[in-house]
C-alpha atoms as a PDB file:
ATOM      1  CA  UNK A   1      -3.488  11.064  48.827  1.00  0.00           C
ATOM      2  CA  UNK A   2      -7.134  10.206  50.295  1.00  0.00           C
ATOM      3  CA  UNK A   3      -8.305   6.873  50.345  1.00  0.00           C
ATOM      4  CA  UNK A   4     -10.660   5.308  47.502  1.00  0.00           C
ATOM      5  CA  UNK A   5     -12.082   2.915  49.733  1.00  0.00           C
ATOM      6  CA  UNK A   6     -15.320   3.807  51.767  1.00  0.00           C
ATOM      7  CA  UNK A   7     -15.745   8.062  53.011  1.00  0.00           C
ATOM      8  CA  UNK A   8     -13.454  10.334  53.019  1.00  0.00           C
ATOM      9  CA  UNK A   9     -12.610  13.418  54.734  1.00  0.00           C
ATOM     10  CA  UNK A  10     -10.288  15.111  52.460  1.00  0.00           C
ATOM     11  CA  UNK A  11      -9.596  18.046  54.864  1.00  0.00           C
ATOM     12  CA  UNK A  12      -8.195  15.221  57.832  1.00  0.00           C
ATOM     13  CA  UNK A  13      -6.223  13.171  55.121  1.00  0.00           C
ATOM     14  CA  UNK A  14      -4.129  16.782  54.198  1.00  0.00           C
ATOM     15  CA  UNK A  15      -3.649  17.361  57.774  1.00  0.00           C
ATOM     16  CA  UNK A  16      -6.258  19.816  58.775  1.00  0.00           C
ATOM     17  CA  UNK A  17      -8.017  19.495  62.343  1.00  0.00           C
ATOM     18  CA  UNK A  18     -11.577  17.745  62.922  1.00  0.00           C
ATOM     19  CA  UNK A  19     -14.380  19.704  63.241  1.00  0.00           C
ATOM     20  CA  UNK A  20     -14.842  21.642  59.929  1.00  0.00           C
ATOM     21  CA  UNK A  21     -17.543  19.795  57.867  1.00  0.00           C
ATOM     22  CA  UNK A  22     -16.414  19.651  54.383  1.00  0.00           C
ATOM     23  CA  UNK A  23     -18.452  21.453  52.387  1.00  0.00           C
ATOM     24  CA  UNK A  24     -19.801  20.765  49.190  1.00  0.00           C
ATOM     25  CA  UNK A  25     -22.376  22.199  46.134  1.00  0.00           C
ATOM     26  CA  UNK A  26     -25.410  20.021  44.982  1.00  0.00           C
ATOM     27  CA  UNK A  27     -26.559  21.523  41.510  1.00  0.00           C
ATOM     28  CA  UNK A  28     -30.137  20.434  40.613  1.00  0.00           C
ATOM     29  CA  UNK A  29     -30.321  20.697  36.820  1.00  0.00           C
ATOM     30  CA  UNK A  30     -34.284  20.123  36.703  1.00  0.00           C
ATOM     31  CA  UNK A  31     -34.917  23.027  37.906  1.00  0.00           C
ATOM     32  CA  UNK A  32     -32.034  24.842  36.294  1.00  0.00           C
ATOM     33  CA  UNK A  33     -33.671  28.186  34.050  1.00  0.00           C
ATOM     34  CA  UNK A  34     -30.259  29.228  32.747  1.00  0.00           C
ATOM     35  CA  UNK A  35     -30.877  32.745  33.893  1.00  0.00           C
ATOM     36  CA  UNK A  36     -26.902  32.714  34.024  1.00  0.00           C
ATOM     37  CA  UNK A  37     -26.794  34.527  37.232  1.00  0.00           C
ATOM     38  CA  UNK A  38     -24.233  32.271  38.369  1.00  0.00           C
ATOM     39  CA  UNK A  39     -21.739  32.930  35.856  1.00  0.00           C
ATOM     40  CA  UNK A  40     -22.311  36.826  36.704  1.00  0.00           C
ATOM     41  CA  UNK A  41     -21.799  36.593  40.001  1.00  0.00           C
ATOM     42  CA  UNK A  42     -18.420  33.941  39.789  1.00  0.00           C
ATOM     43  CA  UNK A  43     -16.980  36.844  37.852  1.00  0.00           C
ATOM     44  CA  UNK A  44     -17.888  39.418  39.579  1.00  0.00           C
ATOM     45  CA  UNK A  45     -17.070  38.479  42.988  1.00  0.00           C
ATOM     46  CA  UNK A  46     -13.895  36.761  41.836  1.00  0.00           C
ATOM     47  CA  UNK A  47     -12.997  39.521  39.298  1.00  0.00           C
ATOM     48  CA  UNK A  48     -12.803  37.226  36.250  1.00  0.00           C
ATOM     49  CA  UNK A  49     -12.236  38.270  32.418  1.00  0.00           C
ATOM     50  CA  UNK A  50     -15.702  39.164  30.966  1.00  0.00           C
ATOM     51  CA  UNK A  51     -16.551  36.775  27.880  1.00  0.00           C
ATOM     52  CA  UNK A  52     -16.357  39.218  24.985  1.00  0.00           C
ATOM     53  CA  UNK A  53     -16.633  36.717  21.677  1.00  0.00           C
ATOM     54  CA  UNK A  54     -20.529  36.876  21.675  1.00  0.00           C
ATOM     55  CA  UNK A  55     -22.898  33.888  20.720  1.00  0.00           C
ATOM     56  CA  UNK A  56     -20.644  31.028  19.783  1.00  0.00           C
ATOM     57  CA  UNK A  57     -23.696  29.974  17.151  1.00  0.00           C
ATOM     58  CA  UNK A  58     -24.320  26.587  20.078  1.00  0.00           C
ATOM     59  CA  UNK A  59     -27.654  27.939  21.133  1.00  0.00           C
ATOM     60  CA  UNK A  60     -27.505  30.492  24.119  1.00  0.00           C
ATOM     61  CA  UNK A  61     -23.907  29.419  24.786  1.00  0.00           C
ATOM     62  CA  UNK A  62     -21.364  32.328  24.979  1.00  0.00           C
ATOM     63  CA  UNK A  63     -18.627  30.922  27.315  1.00  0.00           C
ATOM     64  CA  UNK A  64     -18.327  27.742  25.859  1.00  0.00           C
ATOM     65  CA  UNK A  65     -17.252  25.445  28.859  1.00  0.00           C
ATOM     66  CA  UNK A  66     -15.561  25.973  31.821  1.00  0.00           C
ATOM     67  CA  UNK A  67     -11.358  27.384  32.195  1.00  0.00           C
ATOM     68  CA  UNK A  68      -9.578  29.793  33.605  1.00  0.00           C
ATOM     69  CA  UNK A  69     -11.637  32.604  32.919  1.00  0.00           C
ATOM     70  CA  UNK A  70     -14.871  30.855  33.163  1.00  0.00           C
ATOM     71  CA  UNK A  71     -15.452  29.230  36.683  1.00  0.00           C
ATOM     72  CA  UNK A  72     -19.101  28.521  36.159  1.00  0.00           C
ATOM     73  CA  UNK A  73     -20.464  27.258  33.338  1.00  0.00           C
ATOM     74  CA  UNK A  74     -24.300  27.046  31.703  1.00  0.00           C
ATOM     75  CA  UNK A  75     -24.683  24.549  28.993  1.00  0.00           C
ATOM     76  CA  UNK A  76     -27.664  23.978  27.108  1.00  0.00           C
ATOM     77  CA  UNK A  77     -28.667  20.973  25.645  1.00  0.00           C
ATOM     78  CA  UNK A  78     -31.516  20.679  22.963  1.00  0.00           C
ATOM     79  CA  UNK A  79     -33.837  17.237  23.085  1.00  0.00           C
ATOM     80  CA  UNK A  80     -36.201  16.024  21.136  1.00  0.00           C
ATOM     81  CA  UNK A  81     -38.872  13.319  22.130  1.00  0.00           C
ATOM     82  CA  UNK A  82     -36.809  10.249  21.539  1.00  0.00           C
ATOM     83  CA  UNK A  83     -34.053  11.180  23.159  1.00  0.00           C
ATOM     84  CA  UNK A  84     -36.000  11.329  25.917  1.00  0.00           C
ATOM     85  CA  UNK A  85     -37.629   8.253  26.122  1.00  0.00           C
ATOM     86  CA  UNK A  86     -33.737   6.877  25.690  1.00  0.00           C
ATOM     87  CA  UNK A  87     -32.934   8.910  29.042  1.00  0.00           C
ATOM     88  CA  UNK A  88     -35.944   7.771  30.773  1.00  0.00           C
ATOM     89  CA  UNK A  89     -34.998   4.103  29.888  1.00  0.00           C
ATOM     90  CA  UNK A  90     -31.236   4.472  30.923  1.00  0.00           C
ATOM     91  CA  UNK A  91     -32.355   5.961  34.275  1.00  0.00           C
ATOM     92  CA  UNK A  92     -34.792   3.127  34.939  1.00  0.00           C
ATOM     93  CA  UNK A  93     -31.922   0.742  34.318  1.00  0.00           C
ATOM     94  CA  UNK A  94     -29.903   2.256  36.746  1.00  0.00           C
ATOM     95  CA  UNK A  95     -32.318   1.574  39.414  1.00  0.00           C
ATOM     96  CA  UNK A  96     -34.697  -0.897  38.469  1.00  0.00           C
ATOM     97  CA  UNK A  97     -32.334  -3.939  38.188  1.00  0.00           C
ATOM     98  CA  UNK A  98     -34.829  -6.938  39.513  1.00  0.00           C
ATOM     99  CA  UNK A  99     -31.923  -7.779  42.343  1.00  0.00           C
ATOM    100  CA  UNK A 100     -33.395  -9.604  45.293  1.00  0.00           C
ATOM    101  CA  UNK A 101     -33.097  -7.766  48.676  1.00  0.00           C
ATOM    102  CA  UNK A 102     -29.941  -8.322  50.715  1.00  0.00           C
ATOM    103  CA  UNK A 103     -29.670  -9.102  53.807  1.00  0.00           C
ATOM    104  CA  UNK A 104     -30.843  -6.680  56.444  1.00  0.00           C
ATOM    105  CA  UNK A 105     -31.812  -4.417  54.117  1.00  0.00           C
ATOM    106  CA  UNK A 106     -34.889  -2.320  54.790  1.00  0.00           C
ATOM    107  CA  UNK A 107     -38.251  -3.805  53.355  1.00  0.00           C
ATOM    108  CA  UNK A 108     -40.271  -3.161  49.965  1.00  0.00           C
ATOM    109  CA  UNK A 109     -43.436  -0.754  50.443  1.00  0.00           C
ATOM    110  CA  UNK A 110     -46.733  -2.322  50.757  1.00  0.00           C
ATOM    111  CA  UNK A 111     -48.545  -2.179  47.182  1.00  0.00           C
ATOM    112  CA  UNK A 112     -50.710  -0.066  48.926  1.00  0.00           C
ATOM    113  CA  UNK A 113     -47.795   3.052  49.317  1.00  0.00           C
ATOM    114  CA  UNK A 114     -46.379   1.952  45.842  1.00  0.00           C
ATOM    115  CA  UNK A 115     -45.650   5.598  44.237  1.00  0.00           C
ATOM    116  CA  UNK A 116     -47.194   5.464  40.948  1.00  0.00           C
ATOM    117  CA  UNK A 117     -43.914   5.295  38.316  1.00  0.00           C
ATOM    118  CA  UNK A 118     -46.278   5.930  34.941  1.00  0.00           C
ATOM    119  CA  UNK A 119     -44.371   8.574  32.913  1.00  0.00           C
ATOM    120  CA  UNK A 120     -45.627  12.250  32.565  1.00  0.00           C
ATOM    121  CA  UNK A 121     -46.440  13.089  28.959  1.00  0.00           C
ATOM    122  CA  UNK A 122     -43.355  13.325  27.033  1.00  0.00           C
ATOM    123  CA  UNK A 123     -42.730  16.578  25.502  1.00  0.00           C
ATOM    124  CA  UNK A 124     -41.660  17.050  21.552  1.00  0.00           C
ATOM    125  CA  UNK A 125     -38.569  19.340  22.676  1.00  0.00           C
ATOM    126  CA  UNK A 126     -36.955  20.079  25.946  1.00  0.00           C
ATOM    127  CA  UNK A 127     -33.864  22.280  27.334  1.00  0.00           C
ATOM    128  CA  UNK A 128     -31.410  20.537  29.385  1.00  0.00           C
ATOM    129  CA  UNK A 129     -29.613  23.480  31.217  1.00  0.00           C
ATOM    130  CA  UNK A 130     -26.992  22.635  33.728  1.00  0.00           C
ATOM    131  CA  UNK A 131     -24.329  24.811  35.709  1.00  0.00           C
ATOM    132  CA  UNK A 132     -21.210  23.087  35.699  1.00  0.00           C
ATOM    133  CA  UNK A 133     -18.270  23.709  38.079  1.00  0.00           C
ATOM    134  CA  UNK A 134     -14.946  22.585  39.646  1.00  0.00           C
ATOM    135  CA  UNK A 135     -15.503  19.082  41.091  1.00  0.00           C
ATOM    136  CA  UNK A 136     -13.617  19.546  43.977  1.00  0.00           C
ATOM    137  CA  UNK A 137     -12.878  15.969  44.235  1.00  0.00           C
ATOM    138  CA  UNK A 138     -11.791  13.803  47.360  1.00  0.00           C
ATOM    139  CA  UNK A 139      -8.975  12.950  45.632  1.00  0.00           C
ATOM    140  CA  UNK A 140      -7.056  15.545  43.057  1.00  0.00           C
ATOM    141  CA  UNK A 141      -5.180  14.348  40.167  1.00  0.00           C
ATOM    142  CA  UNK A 142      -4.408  18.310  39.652  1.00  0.00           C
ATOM    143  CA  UNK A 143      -3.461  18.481  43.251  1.00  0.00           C
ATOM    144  CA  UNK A 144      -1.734  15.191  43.372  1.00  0.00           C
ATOM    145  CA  UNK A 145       0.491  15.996  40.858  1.00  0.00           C
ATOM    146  CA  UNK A 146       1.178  19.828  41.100  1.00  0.00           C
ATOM    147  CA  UNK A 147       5.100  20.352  41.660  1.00  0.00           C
ATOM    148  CA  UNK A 148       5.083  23.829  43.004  1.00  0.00           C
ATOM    149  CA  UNK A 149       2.786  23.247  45.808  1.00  0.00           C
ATOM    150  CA  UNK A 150       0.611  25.807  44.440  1.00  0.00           C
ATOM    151  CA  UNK A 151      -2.681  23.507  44.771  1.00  0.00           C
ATOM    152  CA  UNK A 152      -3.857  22.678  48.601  1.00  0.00           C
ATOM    153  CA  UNK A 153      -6.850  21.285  49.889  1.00  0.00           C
ATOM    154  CA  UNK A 154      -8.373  24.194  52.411  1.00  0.00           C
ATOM    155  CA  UNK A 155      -9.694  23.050  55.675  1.00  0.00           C
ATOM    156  CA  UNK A 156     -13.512  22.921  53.693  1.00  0.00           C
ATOM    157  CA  UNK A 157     -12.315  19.935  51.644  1.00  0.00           C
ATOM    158  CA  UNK A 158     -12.162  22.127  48.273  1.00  0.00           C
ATOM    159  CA  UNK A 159      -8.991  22.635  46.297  1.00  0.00           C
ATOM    160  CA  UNK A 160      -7.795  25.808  45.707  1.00  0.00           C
ATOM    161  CA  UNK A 161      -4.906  27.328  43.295  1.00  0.00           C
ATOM    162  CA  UNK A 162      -2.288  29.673  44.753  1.00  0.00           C
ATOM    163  CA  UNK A 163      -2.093  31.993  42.379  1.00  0.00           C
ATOM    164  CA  UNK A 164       1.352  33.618  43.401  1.00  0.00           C
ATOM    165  CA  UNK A 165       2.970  30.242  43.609  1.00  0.00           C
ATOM    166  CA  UNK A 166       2.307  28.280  40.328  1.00  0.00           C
ATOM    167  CA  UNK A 167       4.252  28.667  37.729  1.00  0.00           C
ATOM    168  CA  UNK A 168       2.397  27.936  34.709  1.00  0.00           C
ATOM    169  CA  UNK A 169       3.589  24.997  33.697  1.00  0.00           C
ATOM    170  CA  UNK A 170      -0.038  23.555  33.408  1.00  0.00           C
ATOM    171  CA  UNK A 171       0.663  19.658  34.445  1.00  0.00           C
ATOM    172  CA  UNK A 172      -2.454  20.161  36.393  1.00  0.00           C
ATOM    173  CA  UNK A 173      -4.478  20.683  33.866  1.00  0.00           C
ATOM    174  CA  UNK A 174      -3.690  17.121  32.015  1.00  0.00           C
ATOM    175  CA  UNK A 175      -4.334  15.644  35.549  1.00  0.00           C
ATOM    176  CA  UNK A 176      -7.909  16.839  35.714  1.00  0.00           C
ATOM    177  CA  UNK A 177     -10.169  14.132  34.478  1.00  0.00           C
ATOM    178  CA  UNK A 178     -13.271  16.761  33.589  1.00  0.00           C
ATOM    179  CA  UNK A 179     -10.908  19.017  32.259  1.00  0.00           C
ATOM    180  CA  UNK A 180     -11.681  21.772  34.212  1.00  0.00           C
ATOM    181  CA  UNK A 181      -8.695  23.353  35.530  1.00  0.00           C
ATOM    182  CA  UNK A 182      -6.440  25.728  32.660  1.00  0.00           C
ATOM    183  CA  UNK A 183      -4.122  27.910  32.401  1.00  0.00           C
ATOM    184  CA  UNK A 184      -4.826  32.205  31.312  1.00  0.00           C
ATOM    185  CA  UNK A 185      -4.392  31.948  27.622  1.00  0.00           C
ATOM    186  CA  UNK A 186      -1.567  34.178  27.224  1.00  0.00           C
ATOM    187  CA  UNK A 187       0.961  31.299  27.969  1.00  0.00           C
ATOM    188  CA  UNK A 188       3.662  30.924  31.088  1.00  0.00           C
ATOM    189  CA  UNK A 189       5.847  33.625  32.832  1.00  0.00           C
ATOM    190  CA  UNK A 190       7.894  35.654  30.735  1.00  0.00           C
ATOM    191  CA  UNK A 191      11.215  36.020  32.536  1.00  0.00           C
ATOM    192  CA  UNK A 192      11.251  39.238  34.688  1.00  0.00           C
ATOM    193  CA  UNK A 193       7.702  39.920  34.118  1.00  0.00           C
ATOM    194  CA  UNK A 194       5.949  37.630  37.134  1.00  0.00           C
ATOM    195  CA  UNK A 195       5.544  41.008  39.313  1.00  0.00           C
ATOM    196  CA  UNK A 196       4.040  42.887  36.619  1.00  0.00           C
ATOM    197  CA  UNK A 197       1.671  40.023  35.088  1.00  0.00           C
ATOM    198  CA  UNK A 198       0.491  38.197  38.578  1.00  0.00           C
ATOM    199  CA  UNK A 199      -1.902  36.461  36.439  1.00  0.00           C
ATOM    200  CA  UNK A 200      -0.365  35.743  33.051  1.00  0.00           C
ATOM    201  CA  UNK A 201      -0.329  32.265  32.046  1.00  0.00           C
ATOM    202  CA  UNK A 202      -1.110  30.832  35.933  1.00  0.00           C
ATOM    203  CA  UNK A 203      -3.863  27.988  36.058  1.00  0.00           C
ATOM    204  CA  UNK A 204      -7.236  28.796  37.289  1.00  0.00           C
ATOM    205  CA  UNK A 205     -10.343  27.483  38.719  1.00  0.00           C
ATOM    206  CA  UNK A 206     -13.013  27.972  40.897  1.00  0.00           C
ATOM    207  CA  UNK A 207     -12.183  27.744  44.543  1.00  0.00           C
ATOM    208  CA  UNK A 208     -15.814  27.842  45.563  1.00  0.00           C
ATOM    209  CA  UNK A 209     -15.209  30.843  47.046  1.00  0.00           C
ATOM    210  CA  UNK A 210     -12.675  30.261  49.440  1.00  0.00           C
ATOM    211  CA  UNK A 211     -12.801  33.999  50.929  1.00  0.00           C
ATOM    212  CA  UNK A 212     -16.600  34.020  51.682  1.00  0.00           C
ATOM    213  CA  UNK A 213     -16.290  30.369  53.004  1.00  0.00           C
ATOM    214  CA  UNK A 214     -13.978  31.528  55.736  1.00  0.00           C
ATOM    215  CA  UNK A 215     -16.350  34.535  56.641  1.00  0.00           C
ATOM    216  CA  UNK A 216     -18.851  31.529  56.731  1.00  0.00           C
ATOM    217  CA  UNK A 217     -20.615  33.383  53.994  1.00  0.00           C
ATOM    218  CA  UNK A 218     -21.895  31.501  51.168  1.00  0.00           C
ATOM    219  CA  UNK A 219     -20.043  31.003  47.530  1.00  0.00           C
ATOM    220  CA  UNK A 220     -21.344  33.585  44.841  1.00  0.00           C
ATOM    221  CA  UNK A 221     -22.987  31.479  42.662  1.00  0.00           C
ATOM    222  CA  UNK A 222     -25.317  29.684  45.273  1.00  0.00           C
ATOM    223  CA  UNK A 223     -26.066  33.135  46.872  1.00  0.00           C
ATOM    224  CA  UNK A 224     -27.274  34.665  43.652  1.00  0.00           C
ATOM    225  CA  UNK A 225     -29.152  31.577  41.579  1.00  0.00           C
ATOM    226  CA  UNK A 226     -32.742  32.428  41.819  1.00  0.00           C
ATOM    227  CA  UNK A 227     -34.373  28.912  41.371  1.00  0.00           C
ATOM    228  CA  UNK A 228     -31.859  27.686  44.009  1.00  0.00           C
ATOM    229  CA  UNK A 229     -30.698  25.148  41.410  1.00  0.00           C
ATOM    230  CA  UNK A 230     -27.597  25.882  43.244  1.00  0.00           C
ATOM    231  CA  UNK A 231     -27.159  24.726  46.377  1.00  0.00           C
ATOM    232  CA  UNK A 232     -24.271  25.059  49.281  1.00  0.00           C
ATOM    233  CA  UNK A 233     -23.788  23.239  52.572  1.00  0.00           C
ATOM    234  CA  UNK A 234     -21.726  20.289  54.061  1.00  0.00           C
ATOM    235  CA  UNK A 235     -21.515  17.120  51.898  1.00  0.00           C
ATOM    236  CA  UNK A 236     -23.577  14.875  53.747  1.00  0.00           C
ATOM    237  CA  UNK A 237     -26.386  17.256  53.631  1.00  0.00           C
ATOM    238  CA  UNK A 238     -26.141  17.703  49.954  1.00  0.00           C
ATOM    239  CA  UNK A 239     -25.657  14.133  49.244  1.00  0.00           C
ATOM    240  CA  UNK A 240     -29.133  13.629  51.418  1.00  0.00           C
ATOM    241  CA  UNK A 241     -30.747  16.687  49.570  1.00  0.00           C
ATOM    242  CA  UNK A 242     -29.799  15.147  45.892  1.00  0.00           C
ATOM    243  CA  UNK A 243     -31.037  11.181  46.744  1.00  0.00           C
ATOM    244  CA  UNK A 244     -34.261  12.914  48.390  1.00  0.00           C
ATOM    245  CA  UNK A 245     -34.551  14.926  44.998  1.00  0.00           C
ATOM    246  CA  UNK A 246     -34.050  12.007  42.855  1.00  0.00           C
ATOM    247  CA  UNK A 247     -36.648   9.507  44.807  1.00  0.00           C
ATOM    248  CA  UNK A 248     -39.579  12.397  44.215  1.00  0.00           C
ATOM    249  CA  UNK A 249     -38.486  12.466  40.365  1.00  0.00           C
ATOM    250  CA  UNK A 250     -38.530   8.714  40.037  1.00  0.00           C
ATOM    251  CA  UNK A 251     -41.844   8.964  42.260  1.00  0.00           C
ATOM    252  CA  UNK A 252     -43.656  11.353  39.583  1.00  0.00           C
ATOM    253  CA  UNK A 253     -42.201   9.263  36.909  1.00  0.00           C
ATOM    254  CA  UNK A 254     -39.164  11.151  35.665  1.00  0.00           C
ATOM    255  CA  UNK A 255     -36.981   8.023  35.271  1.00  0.00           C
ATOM    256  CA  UNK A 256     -34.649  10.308  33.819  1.00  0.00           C
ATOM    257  CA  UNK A 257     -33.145  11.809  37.053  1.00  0.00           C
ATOM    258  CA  UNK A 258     -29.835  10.109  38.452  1.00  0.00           C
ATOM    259  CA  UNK A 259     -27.125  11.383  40.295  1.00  0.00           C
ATOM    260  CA  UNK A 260     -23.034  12.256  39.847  1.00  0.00           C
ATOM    261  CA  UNK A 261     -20.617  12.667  41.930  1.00  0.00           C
ATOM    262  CA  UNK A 262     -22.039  11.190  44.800  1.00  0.00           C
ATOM    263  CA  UNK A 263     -20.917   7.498  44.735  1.00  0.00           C
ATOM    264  CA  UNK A 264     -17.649   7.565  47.203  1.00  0.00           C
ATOM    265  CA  UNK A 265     -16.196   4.779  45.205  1.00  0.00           C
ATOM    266  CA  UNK A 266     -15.881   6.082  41.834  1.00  0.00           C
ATOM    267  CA  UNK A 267     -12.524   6.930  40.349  1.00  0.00           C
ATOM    268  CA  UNK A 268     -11.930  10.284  42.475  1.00  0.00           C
ATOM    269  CA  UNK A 269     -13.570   8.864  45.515  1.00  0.00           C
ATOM    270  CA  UNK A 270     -16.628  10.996  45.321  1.00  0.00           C
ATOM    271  CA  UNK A 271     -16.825  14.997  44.428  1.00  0.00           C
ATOM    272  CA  UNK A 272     -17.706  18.236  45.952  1.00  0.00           C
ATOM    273  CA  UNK A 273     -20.069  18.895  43.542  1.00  0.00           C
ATOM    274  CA  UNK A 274     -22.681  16.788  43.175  1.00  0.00           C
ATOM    275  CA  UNK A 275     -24.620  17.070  40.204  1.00  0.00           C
ATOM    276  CA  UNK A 276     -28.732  15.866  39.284  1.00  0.00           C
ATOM    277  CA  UNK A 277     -28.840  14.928  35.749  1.00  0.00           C
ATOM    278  CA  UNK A 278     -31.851  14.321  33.480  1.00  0.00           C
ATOM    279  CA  UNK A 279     -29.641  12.294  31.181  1.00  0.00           C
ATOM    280  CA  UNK A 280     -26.846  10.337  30.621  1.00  0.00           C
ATOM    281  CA  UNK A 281     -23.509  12.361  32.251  1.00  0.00           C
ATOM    282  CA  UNK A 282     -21.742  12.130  28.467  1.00  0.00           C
ATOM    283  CA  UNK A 283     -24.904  14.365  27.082  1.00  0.00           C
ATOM    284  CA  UNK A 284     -23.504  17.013  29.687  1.00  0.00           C
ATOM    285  CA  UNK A 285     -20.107  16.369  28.233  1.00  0.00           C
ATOM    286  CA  UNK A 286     -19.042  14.917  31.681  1.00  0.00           C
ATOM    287  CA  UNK A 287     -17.021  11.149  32.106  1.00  0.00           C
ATOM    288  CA  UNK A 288     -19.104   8.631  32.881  1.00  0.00           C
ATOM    289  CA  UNK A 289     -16.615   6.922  34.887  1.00  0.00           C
ATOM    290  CA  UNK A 290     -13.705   9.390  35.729  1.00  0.00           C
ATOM    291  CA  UNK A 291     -10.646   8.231  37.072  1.00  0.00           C
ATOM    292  CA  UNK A 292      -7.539  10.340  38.901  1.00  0.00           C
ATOM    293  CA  UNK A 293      -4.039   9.507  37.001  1.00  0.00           C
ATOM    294  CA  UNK A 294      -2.454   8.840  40.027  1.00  0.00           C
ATOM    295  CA  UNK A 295      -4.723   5.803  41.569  1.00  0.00           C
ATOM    296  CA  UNK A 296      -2.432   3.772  39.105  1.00  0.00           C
ATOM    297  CA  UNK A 297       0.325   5.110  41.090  1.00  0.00           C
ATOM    298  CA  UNK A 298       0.955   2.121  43.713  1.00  0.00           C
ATOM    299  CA  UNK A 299       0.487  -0.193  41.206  1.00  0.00           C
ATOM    300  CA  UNK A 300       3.201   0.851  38.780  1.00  0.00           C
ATOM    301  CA  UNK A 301       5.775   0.849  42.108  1.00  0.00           C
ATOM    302  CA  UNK A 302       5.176  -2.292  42.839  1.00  0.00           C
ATOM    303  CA  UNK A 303       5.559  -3.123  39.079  1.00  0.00           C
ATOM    304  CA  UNK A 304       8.892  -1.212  38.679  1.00  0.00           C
ATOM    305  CA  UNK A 305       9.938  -2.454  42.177  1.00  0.00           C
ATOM    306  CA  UNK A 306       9.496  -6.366  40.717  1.00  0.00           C
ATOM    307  CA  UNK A 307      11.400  -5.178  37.325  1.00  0.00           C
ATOM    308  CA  UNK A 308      14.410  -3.999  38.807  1.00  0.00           C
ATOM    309  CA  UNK A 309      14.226  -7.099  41.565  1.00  0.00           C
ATOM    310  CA  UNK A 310      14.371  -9.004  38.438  1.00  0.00           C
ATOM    311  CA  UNK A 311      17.069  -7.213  36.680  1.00  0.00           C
ATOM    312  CA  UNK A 312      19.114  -7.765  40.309  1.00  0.00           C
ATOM    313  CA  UNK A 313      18.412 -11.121  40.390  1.00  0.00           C
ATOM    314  CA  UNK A 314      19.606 -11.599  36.279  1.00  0.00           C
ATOM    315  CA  UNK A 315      22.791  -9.631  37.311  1.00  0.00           C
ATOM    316  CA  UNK A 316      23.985 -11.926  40.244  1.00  0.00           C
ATOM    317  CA  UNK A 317      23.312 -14.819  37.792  1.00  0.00           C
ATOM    318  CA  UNK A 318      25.202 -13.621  35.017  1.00  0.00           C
ATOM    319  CA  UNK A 319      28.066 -12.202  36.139  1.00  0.00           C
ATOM    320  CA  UNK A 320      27.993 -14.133  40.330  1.00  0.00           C
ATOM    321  CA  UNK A 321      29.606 -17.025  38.831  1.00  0.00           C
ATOM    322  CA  UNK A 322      32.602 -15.331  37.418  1.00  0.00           C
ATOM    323  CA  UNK A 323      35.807 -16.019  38.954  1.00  0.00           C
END
């Protein structure tokens, strides 16, 4: 398991050599047009299931969310004036706290350079249309607690599913804390039939294109978006990218803009898809503070380990004295 305490390299912690970056996706929703390319060209590279129920009557949703036949996802999300003065008020919260400076830390602008924070015009109705994907997060729950080995962390830093090693019995997909990872709906392995089905009932995701990653090509969806909401690199250079992004938002007033996934010490350590949201991460049906099952983990040892100490030390008290 990687560490939750400062930056991680989740590649070194699983044993891989130094010297591949790990790699990472910064999605810019602002400039998102949910042209949908992306999901096209997940399925097509990665010969996905084609979504064949239509509309689902949620606006211009017809995949729904993200699973095993869906590895990218476009939501859209209709606002109306006042919920967008609430986002731009949240986002000023989140970095507008009146904290003094700390100690070596580098010093205010002069008035004179002061970017100008008055609000644009706020529209009467606004799309908010976001491609969600695997998180690829520095530390798995799916992968911590897959039994099969059929999850590993590739020498990029993304998790990937083995497809001919799982068995379906989809303990992954209760691990996952944004719900991402699923199994094909047709249920688990019938016996006999694993040769014939490869696929049937095997939990999927996207594995940000492992294949063209090791040609040191570039993953589908990034390739194809035309806006280049999509973005592909190493982590540190998308992490840069996003908080670059974010300070010319915040400079043109759009308070609204903050960052996920790129805070190291949340409850996965950090992801490997960082995200630029115009709103709160619940409006984009993501957890505001996620949190791996297993970080518990050490905890509830040591917790067992001073139960049964205890039980020990109740036994050799009861019955030690007994001639």
């Amino acid at each position: 398991m990687a560490s939750f305490f400062g930056t991680t390299d989740p590649a070194a912690a699983a044993g891989w050599e130094e010297g591949t970056a790990r790699k990472a996706f910064f999605t810019d929703t602002s400039i998102c047009i949910g042209c949908k390319a992306c999901e096209v060209a997940c399925k097509e590279w990665n010969q996905l299931p084609t979504d064949s129920e239509g509309m689902l009557g949620s606006s211009y949703d017809n995949s729904g969310g993200l699973g095993a036949d869906t590895w990218r996802h476009v939501a859209f999300i209709e606002q109306d004036g006042e919920r967008i003065e609430a986002a731009r008020r949240s986002g000023r919260a989140l970095v507008n706290l009146g904290m003094p400076a700390m100690p070596g830390a580098d010093p205010a602008p002069p008035d004179d350079v002061t970017p100008d924070l008055t609000p644009p015009d706020t529209p009467e109705f606004r799309w908010l249309i976001a491609s969600d994907v695997c998180k690829h997060c520095t530390v798995a729950g799916c992968l911590d607690v897959c039994p099969t080995g059929a999850l590993f962390r590739s020498e990029h830093g993304t998790v990937v599913v083995q497809d001919d090693i799982c068995n379906g019995c989809g303990v992954c997909v209760a691990a996952c804390p944004f719900g991402v990872i699923e199994r094909r709906s047709d249920g688990t392995h019938a016996p006999g039939e694993r040769g014939a089905h490869k696929e049937r009932g095997i939990a999927q995701k996207c594995t940000m294109c492992l294949d063209r990653l090791t040609d040191d090509g570039t993953p589908a969806c990034a390739q194809t978006c035309p806006t280049e909401s999509i973005r592909y690199g190493t982590r540190e250079d998308m992490v840069a990218r996003a908080k670059e992004r974010v300070t010319d938002l915040h400079a043109r007033g759009m308070t609204e803009a903050r960052l996920y996934g790129a805070n190291d010490d949340d409850g996965v350590g950090g992801t490997g898809s960082v995200f630029l949201l115009l709103d709160e991460p619940e409006v984009y049906g993501l957890p505001p503070d996620p949190q791996v099952c297993t970080a518990s983990l050490p905890r509830n040892y040591a917790r067992a380990g001073l139960a049964a100490l205890g039980m020990l030390a109740s036994a050799v008290l009861a019955f030690g004295g007994r001639r």
